[in-house]
Protein backbone atom coordinates (compact mmCIF):
# COMPACT_ATOMS: atom_id res chain seq x y z
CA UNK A 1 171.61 249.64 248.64
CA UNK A 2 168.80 251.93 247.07
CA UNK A 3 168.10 255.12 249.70
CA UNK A 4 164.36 255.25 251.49
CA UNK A 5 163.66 258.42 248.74
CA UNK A 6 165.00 256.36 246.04
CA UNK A 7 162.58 253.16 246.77
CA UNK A 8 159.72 255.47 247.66
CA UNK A 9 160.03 257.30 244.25
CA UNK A 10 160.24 253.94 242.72
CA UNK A 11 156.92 252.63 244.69
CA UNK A 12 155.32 256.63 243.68
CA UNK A 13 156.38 255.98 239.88
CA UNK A 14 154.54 252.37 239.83
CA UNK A 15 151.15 253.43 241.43
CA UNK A 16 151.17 256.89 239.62
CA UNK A 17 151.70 254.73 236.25
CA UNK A 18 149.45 251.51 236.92
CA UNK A 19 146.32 253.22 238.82
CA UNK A 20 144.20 256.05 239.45
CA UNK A 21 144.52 256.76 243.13
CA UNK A 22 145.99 254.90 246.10
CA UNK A 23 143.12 253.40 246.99
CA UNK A 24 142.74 251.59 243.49
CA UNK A 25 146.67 250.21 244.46
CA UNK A 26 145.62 249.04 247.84
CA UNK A 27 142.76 247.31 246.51
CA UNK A 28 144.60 245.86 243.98
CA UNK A 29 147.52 244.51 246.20
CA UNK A 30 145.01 243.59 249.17
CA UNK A 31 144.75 239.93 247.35
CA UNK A 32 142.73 238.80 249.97
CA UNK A 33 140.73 241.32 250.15
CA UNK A 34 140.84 241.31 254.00
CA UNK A 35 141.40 245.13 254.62
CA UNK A 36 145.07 244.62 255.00
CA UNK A 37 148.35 244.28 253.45
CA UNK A 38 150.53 240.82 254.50
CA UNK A 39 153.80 241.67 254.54
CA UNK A 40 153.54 238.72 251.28
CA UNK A 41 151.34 241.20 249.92
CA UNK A 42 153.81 243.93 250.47
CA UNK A 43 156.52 242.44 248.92
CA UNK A 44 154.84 241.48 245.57
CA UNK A 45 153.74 245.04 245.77
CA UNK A 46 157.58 246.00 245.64
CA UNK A 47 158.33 243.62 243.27
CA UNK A 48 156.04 245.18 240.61
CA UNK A 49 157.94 248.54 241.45
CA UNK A 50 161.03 247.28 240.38
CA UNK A 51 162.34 247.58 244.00
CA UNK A 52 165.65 244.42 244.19
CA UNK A 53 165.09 240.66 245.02
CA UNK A 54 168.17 241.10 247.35
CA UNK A 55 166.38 244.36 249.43
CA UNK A 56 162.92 243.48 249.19
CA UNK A 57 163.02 241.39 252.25
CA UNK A 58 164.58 244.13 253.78
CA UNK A 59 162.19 246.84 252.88
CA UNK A 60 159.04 245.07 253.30
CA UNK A 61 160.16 244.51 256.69
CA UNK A 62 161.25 248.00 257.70
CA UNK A 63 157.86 249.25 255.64
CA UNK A 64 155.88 247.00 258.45
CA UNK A 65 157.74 248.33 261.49
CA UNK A 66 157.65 251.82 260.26
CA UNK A 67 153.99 251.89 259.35
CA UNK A 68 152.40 249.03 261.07
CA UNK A 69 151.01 251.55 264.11
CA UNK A 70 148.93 249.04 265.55
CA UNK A 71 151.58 246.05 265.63
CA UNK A 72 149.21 243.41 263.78
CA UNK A 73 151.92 242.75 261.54
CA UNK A 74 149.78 244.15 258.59
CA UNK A 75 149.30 247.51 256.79
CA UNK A 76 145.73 248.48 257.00
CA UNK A 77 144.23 251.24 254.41
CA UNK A 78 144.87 254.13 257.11
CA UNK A 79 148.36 252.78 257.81
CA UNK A 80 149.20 252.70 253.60
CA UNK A 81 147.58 255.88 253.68
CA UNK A 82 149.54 257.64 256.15
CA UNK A 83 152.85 255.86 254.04
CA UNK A 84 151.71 256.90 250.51
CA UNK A 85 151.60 260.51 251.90
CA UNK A 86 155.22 260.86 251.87
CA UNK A 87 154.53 260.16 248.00
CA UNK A 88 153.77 263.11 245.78
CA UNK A 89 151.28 262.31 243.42
């Protein structure tokens, strides 16, 4: 199974090669352009970073209990924000 740095690198590689900013990946991946990212949302977001069909489930769900501070089951901008900071862009 791929580490937390290793996914995270793959996630910071994907958004620092497909947009400008963070925001510009949010928006992108935010396809209902409700504010917030469905943990569906999440994992197509991991699928375009290359992360495995076998760990996705797995990682999309630990992403939403790690960063999911105000247990709606989604990742608002604030919430991404506060996740993409362990990312060096």
């Amino acid at each position: 199974m791929s580490s937390k740095e290793q996914i995270l690198s793959k996630i910071q590689i994907f958004i620092a090669n497909s947009f400008k900013t963070p925001e510009e990946a949010f928006a992108f991946f935010d396809a209902d352009k409700n504010g917030k990212l469905s943990k569906k949302e999440i994992s197509v977001l991991l699928q375009k970073a290359e992360i495995s069909g076998l760990i996705r489930g797995l990682v999309t769900s630990k992403l939403l209990e790690g960063y999911d501070k105000d247990g709606d089951t989604l990742v608002s901008w604030e919430e991404f924000k506060s996740a993409v900071t362990q990312i060096k862009f």
